[in-house]
C-alpha atoms as a PDB file:
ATOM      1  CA  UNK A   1     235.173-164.668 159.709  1.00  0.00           C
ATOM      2  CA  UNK A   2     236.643-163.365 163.014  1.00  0.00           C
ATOM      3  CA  UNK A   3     240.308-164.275 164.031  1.00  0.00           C
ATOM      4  CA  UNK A   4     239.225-167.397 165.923  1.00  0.00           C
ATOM      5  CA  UNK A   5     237.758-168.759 163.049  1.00  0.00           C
ATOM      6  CA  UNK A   6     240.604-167.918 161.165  1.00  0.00           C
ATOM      7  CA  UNK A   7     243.059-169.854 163.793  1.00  0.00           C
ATOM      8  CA  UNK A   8     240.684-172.888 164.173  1.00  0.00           C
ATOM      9  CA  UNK A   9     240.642-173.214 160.024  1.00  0.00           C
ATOM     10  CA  UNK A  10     244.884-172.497 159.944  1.00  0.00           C
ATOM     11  CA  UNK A  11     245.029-175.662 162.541  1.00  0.00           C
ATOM     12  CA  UNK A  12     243.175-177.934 160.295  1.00  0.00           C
ATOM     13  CA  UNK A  13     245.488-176.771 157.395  1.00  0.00           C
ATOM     14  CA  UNK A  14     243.550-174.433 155.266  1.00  0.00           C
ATOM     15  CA  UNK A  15     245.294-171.103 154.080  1.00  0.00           C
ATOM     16  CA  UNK A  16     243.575-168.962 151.565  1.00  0.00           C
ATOM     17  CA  UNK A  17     245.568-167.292 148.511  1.00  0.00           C
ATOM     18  CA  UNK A  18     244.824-163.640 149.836  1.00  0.00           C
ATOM     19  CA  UNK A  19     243.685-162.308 153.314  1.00  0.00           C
ATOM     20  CA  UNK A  20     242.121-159.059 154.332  1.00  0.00           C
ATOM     21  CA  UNK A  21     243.087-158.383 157.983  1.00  0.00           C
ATOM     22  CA  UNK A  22     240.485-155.160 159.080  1.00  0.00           C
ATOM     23  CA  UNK A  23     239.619-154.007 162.402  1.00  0.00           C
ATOM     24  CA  UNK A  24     241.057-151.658 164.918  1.00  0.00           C
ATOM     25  CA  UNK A  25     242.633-154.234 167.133  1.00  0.00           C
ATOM     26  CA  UNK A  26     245.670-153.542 165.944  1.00  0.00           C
ATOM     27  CA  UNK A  27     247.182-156.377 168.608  1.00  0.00           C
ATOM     28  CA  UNK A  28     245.461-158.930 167.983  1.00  0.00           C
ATOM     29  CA  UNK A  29     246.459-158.702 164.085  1.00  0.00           C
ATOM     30  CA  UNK A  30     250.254-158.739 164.864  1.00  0.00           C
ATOM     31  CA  UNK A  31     249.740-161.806 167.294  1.00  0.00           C
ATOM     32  CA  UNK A  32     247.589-163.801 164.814  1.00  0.00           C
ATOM     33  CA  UNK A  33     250.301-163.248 161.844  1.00  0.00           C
ATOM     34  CA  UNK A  34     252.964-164.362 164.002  1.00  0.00           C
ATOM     35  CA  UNK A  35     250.920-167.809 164.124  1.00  0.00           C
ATOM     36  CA  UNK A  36     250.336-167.420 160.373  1.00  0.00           C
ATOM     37  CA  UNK A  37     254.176-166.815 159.588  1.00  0.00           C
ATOM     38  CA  UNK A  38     255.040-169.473 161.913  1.00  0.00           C
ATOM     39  CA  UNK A  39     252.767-172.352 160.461  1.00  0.00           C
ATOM     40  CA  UNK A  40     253.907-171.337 156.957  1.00  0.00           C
ATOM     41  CA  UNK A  41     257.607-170.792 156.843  1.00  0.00           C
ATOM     42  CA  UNK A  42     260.413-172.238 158.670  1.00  0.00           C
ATOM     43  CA  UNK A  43     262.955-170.441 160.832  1.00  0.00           C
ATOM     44  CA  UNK A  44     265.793-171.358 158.398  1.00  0.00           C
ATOM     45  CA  UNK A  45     263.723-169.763 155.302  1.00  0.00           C
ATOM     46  CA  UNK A  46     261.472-167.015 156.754  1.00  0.00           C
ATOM     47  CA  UNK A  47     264.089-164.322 155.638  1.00  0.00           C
ATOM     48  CA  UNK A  48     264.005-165.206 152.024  1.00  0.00           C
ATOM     49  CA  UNK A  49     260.269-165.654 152.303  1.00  0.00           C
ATOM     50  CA  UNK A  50     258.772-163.166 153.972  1.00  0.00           C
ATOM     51  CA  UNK A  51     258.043-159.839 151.950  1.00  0.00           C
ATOM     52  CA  UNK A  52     256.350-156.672 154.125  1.00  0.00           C
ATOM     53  CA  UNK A  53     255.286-153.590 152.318  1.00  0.00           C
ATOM     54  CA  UNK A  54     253.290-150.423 153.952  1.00  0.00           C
ATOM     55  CA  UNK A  55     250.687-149.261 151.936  1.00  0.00           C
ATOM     56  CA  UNK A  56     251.272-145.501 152.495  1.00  0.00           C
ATOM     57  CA  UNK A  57     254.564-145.442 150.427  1.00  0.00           C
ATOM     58  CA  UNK A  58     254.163-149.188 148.391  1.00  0.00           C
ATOM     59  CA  UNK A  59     253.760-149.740 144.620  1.00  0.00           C
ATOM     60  CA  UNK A  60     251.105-152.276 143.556  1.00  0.00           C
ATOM     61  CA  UNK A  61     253.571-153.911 141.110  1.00  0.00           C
ATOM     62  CA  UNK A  62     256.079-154.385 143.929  1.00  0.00           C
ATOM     63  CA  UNK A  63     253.728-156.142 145.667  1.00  0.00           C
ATOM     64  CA  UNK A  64     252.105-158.370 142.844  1.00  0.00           C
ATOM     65  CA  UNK A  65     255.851-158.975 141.799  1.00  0.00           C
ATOM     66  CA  UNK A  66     256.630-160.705 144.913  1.00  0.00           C
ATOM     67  CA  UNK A  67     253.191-162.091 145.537  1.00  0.00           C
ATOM     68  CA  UNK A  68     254.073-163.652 142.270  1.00  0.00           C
ATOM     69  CA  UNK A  69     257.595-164.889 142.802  1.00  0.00           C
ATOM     70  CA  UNK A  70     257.962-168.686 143.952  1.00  0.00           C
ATOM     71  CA  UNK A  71     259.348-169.384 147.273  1.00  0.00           C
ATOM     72  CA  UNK A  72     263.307-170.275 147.845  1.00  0.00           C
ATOM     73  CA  UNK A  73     263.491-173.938 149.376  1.00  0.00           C
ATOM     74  CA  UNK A  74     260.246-173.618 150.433  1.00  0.00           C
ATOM     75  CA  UNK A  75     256.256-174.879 149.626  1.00  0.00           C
ATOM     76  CA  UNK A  76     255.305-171.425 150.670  1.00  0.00           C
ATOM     77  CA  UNK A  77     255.814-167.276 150.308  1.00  0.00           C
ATOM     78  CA  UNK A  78     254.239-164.659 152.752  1.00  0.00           C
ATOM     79  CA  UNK A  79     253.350-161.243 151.884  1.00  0.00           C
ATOM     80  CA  UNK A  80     252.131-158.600 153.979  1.00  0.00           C
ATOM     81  CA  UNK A  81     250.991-155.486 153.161  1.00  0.00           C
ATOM     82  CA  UNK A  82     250.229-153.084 156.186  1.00  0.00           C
ATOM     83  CA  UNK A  83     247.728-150.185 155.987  1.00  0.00           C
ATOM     84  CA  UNK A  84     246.295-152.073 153.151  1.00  0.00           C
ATOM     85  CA  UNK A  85     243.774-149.479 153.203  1.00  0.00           C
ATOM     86  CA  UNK A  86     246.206-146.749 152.556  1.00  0.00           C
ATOM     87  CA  UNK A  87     247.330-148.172 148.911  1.00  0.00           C
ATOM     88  CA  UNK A  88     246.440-145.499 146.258  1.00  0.00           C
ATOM     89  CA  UNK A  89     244.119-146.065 143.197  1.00  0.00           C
ATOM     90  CA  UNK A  90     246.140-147.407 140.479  1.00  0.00           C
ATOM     91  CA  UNK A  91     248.146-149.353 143.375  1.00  0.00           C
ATOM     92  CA  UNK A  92     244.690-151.277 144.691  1.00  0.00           C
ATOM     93  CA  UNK A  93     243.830-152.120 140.970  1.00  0.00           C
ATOM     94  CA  UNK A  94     247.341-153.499 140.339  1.00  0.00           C
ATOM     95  CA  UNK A  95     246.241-156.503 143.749  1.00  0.00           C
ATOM     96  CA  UNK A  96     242.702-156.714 142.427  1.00  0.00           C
ATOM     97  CA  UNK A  97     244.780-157.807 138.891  1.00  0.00           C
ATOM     98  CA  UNK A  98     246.119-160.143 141.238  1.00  0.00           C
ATOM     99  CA  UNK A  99     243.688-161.454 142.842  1.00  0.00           C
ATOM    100  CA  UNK A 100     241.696-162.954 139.419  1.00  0.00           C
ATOM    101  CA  UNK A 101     244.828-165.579 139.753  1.00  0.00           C
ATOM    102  CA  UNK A 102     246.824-165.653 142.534  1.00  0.00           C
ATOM    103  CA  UNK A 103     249.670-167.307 143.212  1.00  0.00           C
ATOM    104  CA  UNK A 104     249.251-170.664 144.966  1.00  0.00           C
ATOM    105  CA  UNK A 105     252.458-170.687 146.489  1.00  0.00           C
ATOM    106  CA  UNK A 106     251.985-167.799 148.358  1.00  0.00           C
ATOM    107  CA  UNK A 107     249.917-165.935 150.631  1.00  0.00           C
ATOM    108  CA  UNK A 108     248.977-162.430 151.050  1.00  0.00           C
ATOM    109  CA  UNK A 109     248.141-160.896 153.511  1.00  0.00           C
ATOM    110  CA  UNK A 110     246.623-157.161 153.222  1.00  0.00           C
ATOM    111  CA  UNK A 111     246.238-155.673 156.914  1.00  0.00           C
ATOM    112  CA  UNK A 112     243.823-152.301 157.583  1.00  0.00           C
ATOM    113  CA  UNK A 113     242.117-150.736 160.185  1.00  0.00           C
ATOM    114  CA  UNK A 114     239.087-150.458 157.620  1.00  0.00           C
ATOM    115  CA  UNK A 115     238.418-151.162 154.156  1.00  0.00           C
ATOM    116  CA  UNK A 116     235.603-150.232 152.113  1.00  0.00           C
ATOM    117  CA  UNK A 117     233.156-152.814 151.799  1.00  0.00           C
ATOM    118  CA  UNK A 118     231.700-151.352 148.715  1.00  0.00           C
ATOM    119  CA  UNK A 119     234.645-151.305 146.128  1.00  0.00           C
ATOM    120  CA  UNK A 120     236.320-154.398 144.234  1.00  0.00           C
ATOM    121  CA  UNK A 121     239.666-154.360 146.241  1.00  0.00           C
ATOM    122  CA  UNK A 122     237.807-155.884 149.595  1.00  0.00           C
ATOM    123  CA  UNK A 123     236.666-158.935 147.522  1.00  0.00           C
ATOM    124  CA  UNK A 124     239.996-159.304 146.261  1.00  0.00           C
ATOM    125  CA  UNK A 125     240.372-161.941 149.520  1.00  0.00           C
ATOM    126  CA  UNK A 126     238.786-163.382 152.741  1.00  0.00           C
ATOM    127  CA  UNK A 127     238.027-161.300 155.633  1.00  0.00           C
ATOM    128  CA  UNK A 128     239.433-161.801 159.375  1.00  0.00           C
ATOM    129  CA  UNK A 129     237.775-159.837 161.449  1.00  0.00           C
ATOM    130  CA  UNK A 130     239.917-158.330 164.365  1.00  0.00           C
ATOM    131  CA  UNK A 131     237.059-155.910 166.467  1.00  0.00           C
ATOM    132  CA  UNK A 132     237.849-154.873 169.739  1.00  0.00           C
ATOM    133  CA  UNK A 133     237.359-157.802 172.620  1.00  0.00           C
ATOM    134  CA  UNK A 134     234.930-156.356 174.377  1.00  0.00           C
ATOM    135  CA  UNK A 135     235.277-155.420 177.932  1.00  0.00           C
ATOM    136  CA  UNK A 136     232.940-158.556 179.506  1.00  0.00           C
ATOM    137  CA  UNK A 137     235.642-160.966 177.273  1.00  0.00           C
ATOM    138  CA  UNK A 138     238.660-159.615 178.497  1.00  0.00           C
ATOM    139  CA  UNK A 139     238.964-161.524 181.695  1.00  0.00           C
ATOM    140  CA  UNK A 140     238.684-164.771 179.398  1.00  0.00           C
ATOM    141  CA  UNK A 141     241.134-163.225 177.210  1.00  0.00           C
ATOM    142  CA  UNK A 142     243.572-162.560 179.995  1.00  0.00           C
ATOM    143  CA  UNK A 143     243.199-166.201 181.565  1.00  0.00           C
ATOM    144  CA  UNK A 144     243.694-167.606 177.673  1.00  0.00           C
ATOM    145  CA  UNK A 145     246.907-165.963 177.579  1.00  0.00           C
ATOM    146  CA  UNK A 146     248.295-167.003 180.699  1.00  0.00           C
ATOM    147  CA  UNK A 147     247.217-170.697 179.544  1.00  0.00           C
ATOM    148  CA  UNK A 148     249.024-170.270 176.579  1.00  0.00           C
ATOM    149  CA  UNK A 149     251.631-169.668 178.018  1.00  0.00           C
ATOM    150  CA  UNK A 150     251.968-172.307 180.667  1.00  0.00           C
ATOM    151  CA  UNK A 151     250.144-170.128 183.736  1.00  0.00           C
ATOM    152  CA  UNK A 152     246.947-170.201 185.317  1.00  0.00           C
ATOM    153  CA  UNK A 153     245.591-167.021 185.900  1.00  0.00           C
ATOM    154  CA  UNK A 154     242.291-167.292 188.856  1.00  0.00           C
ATOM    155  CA  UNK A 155     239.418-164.949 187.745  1.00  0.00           C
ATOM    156  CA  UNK A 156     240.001-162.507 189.882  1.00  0.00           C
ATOM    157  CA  UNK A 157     243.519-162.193 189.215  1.00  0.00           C
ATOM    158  CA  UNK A 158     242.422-161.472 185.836  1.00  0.00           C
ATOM    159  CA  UNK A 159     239.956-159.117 186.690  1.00  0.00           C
ATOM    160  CA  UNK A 160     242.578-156.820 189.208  1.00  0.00           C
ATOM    161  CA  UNK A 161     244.861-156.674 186.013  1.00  0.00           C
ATOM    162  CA  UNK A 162     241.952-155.386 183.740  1.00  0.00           C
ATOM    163  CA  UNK A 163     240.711-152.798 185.926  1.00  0.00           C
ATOM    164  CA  UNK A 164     243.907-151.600 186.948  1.00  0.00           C
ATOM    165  CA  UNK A 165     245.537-151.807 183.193  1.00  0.00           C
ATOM    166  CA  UNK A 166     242.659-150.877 181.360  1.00  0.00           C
ATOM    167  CA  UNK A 167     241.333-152.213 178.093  1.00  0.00           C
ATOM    168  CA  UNK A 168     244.315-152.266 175.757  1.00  0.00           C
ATOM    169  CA  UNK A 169     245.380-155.637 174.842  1.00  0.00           C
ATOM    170  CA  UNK A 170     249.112-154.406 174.552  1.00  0.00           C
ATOM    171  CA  UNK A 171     249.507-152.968 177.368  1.00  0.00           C
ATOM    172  CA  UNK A 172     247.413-156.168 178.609  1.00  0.00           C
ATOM    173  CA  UNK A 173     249.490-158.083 177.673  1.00  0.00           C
ATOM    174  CA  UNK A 174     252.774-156.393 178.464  1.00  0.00           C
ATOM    175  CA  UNK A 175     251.914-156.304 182.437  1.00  0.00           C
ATOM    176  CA  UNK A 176     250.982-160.188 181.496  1.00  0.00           C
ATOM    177  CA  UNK A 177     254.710-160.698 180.605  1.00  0.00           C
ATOM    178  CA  UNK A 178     255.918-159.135 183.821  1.00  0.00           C
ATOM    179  CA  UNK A 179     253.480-160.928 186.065  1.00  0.00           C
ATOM    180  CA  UNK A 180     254.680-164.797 184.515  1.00  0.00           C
ATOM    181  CA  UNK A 181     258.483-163.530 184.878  1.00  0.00           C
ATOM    182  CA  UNK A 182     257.027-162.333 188.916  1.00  0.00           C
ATOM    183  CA  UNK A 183     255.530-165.515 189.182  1.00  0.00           C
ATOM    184  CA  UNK A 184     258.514-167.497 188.684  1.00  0.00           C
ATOM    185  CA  UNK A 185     257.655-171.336 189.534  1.00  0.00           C
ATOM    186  CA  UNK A 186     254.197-170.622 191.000  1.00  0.00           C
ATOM    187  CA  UNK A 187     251.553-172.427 188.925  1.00  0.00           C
ATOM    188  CA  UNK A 188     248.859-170.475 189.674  1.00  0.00           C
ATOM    189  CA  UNK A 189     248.958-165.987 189.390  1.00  0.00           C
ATOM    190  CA  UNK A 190     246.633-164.910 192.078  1.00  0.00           C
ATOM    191  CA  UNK A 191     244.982-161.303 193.013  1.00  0.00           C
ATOM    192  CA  UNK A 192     247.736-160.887 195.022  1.00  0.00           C
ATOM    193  CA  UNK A 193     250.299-161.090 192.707  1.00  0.00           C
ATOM    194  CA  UNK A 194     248.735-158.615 190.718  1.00  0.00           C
ATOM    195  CA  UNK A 195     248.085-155.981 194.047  1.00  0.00           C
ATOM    196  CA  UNK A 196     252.244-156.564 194.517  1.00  0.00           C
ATOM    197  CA  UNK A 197     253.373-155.644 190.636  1.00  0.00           C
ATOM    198  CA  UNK A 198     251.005-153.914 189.089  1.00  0.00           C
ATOM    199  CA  UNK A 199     250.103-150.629 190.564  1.00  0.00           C
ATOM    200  CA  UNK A 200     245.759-149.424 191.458  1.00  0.00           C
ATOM    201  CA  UNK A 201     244.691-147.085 188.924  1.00  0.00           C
ATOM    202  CA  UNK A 202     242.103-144.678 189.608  1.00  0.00           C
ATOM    203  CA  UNK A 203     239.523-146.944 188.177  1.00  0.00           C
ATOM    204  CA  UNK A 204     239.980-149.606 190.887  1.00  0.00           C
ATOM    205  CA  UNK A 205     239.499-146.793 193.695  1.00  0.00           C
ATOM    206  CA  UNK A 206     236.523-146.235 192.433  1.00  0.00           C
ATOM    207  CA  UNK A 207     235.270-149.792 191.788  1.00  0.00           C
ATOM    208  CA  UNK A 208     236.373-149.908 195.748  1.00  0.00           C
ATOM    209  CA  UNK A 209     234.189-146.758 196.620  1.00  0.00           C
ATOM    210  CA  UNK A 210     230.894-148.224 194.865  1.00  0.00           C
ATOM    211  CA  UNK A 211     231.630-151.562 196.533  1.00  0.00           C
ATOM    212  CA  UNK A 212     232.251-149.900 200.023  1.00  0.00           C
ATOM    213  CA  UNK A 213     229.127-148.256 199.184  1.00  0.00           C
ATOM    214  CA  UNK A 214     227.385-151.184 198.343  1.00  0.00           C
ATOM    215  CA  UNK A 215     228.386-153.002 201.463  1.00  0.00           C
ATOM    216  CA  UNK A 216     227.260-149.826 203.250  1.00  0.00           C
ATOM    217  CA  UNK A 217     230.676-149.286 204.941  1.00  0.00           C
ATOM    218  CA  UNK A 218     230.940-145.827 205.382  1.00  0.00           C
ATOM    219  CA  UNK A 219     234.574-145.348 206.666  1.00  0.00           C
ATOM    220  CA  UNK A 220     235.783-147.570 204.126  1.00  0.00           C
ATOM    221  CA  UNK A 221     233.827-145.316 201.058  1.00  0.00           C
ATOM    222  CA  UNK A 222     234.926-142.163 202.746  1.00  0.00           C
ATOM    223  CA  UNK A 223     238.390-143.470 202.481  1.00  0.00           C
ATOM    224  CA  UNK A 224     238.500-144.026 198.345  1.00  0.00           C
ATOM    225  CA  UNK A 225     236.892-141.209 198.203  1.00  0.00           C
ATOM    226  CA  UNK A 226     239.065-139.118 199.458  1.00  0.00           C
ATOM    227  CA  UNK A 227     242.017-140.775 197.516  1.00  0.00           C
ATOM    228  CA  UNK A 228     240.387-140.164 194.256  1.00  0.00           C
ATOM    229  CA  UNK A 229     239.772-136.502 195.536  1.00  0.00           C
ATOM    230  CA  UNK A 230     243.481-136.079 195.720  1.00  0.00           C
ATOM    231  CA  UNK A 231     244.206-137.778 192.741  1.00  0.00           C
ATOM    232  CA  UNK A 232     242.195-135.470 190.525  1.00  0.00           C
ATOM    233  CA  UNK A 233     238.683-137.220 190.441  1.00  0.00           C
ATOM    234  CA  UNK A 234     235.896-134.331 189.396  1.00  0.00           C
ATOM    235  CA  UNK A 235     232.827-134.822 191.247  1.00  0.00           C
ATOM    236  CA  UNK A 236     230.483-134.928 188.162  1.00  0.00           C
ATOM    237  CA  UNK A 237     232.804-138.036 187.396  1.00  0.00           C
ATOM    238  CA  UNK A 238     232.785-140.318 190.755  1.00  0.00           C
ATOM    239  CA  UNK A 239     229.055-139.348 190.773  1.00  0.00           C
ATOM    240  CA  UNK A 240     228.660-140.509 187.370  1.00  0.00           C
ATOM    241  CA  UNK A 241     230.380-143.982 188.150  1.00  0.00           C
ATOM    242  CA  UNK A 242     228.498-144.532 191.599  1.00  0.00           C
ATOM    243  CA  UNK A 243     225.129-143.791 189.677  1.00  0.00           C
ATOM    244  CA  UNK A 244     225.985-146.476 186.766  1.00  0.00           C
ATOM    245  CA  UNK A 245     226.693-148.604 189.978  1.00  0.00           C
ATOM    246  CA  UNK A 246     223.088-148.243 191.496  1.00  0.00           C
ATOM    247  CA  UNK A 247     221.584-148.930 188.202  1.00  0.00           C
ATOM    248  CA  UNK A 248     222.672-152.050 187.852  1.00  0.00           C
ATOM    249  CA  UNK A 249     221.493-152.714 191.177  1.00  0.00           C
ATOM    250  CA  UNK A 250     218.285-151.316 190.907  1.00  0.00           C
ATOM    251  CA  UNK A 251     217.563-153.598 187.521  1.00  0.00           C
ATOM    252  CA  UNK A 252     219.080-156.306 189.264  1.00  0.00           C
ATOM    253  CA  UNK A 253     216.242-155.968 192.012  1.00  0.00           C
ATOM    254  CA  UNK A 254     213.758-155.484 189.753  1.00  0.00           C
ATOM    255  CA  UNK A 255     214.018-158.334 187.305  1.00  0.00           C
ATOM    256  CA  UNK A 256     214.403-160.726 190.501  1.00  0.00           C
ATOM    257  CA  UNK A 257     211.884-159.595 191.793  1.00  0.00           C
ATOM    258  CA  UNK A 258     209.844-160.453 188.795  1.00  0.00           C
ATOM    259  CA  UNK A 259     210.655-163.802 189.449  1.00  0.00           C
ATOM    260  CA  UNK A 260     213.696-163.894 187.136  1.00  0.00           C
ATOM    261  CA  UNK A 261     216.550-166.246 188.128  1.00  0.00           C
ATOM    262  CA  UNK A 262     220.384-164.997 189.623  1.00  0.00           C
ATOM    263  CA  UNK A 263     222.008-166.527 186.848  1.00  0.00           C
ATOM    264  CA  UNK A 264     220.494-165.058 184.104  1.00  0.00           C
ATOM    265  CA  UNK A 265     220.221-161.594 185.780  1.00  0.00           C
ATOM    266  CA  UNK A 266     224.005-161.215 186.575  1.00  0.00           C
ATOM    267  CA  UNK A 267     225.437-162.597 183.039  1.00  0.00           C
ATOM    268  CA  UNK A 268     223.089-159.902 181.789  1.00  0.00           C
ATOM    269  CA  UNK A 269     224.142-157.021 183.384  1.00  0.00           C
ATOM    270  CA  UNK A 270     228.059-158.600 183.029  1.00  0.00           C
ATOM    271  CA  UNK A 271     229.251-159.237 186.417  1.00  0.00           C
ATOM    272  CA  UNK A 272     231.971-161.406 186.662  1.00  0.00           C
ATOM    273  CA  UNK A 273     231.110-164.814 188.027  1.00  0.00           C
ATOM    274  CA  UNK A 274     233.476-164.627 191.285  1.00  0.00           C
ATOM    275  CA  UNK A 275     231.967-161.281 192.160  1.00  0.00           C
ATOM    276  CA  UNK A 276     228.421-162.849 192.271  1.00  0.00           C
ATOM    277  CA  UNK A 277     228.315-163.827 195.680  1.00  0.00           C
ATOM    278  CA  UNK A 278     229.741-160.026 196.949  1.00  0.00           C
ATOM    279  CA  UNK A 279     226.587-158.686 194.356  1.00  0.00           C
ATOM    280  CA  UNK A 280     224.244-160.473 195.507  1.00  0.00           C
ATOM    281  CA  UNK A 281     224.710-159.252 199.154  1.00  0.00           C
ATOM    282  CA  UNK A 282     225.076-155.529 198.321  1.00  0.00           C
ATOM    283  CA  UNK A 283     221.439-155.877 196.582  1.00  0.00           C
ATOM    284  CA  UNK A 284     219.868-157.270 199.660  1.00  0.00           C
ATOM    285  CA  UNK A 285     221.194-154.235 201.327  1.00  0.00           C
ATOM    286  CA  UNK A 286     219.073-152.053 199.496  1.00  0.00           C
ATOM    287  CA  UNK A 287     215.092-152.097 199.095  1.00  0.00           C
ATOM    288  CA  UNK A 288     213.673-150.895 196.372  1.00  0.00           C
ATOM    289  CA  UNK A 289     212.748-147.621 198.308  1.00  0.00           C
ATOM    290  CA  UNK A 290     216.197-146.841 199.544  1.00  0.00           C
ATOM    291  CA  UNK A 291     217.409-147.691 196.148  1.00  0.00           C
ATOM    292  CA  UNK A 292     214.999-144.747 194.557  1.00  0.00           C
ATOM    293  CA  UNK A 293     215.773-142.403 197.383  1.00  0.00           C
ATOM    294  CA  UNK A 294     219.798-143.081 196.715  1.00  0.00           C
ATOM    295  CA  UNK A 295     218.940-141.776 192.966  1.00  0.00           C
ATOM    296  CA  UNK A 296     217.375-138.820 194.134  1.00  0.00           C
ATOM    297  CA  UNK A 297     220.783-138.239 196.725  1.00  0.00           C
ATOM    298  CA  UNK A 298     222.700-138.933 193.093  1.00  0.00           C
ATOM    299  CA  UNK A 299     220.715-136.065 190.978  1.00  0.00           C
ATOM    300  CA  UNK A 300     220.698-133.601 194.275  1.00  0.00           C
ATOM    301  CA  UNK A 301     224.799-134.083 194.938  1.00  0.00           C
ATOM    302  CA  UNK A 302     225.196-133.419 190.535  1.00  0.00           C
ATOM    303  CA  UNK A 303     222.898-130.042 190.467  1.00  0.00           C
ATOM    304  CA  UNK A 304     224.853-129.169 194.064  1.00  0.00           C
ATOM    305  CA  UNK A 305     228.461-129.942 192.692  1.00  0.00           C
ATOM    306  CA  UNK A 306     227.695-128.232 189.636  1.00  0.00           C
ATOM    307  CA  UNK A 307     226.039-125.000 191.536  1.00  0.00           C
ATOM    308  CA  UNK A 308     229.549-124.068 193.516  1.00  0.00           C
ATOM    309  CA  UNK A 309     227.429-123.678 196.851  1.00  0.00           C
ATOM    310  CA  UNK A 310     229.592-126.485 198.833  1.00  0.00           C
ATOM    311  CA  UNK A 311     232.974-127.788 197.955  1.00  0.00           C
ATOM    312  CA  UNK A 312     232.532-130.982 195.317  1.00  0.00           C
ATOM    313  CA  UNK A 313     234.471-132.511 198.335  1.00  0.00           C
ATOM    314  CA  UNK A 314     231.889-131.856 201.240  1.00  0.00           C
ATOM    315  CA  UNK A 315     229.068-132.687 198.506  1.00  0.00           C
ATOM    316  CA  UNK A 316     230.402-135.776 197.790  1.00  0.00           C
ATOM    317  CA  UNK A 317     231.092-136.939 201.842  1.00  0.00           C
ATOM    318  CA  UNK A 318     227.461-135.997 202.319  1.00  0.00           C
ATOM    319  CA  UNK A 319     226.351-138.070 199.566  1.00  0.00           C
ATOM    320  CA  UNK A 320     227.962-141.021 200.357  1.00  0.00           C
ATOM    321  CA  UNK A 321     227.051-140.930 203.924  1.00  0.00           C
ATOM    322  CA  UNK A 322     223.082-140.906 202.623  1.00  0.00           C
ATOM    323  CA  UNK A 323     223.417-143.766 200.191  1.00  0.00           C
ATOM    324  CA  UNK A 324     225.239-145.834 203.126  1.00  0.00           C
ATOM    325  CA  UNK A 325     222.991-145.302 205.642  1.00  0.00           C
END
């Protein structure tokens, strides 16, 4: 089961003898034993009940021992063993030992990135999955954890923070923090407040350049461009973005004009809902014809960068000014 699964089951009451936490999301494992450790043991207890081991220097009879120890003034014990995965041999047989009759009063947890799926010691409990959100989720993600904790976060307040953060949930999260703290009494965390704290990464210039682009404002893309040129864009790089850009534009076209409907189309192809009215227009800038000459621009401005003829920076102006026009 995946991690929401595993919450939704933990609110109705239902905690399993032994867990297997695997997956690289390393976050989102931390976040969902704090709910775990919470639900099971109270504040006054938790030190006498909580056991961690790491599995790169623990014994399996440590762990077993306290697995199989009752809990001090309380119904229940937690164990967690991180880098499960890391036990030794004679260490994993000592849990799967275990595991034929576990303790009822306690609960262990066995955290890895990976486990192998093949051997005895990953059926020795049930399975949370924690893979990585992926990137179309993460606004929802973001909004979720501004809801939980008392903060409405608009769409595209969520979506400024991903593109200029990036994908990783902790450092997601951590500019998350500082934004509610910014935010004060507001109820709502807006673009805005985002553009004021959080600074614009290189990955926002150049979601500004394709958009400029897309809008066919020439000035406007000639002015991100240049900005990622100082920053240390390569050429093959912007070109790279801009031409994922025009792809999605180009299939955009071409399934509509199959007949297909909007909605469909852009939930496809993963644009953000809010954005769908700005996509929509930069497609019905572009006929099919300019949008196959603009690929041909794209393929003449990588062989021309990559040739040293012109400066990536003149090749790149050029090329910008033909797909705008």
């Amino acid at each position: 089961m995946n991690y929401q699964e595993f919450l939704a089951k933990l609110g109705k009451g239902k905690v399993e003898p032994i867990y297997l936490f695997s997956g690289e999301e390393d976050f989102l494992q931390e976040e969902v034993l704090k709910k775990l450790k919470a639900y099971l043991l109270s504040s006054e207890t938790a030190d006498l009940n909580y056991q961690l081991f790491y599995g790169r220097e623990a014994k399996g009879g440590e762990i077993t021992e306290t697995a199989s120890t009752l809990p001090f003034t309380s119904e229940k014990r937690l164990v967690v063993v991180k880098e499960a995965d890391r036990l030794g041999v004679s260490d994993k047989e000592e849990v799967i030992r275990y595991a034929q009759a576990p303790s009822p009063s306690t609960c262990l947890v066995l955290m890895g990135s990976k486990f192998d799926r093949r051997g005895r010691f990953y059926k020795s409990g049930k399975e949370v999955s924690f893979k990585p959100v992926y990137e179309k989720d993460l606004i929802n993600w973001i909004i979720f954890r501004g809801r939980e904790r008392g903060k409405r976060i608009a769409p595209r307040a969520a979506f400024e923070l991903k593109e200029r953060v990036g994908k990783n949930l902790r450092e997601l999260d951590s500019e998350l923090s500082k934004l509610l703290i910014y935010a004060g009494d507001k109820k709502e965390i807006g673009a805005e407040d985002v553009r004021a704290l959080v600074g614009e990464s290189k990955e926002v210039r150049t979601y500004h350049l394709t958009e400029a682009i897309g809008e066919k404002k020439t000035d406007k893309a000639l002015k991100m461009l240049r900005k990622l040129l100082e920053e240390g864009r390569k050429a093959p790089e912007i070109i790279v973005f801009i031409t994922y850009q025009m792809r999605r534009m180009a299939r955009a076209k071409a399934r509509l004009n199959r007949g297909e409907v909007w909605d469909e189309v852009l939930e496809s192809l993963e644009i953000p809902t809010f954005l769908w009215k700005r996509f929509i227009a930069q497609i019905k800038n572009f006929s099919p014809q300019k949008l196959r000459e603009n690929f041909y621009h794209l393929l003449q401005a990588d062989l021309q960068s990559k040739s040293g003829r012109l400066t990536p920076r003149l090749v790149l102006e050029l090329l910008v000014i033909k797909l705008c026009s």
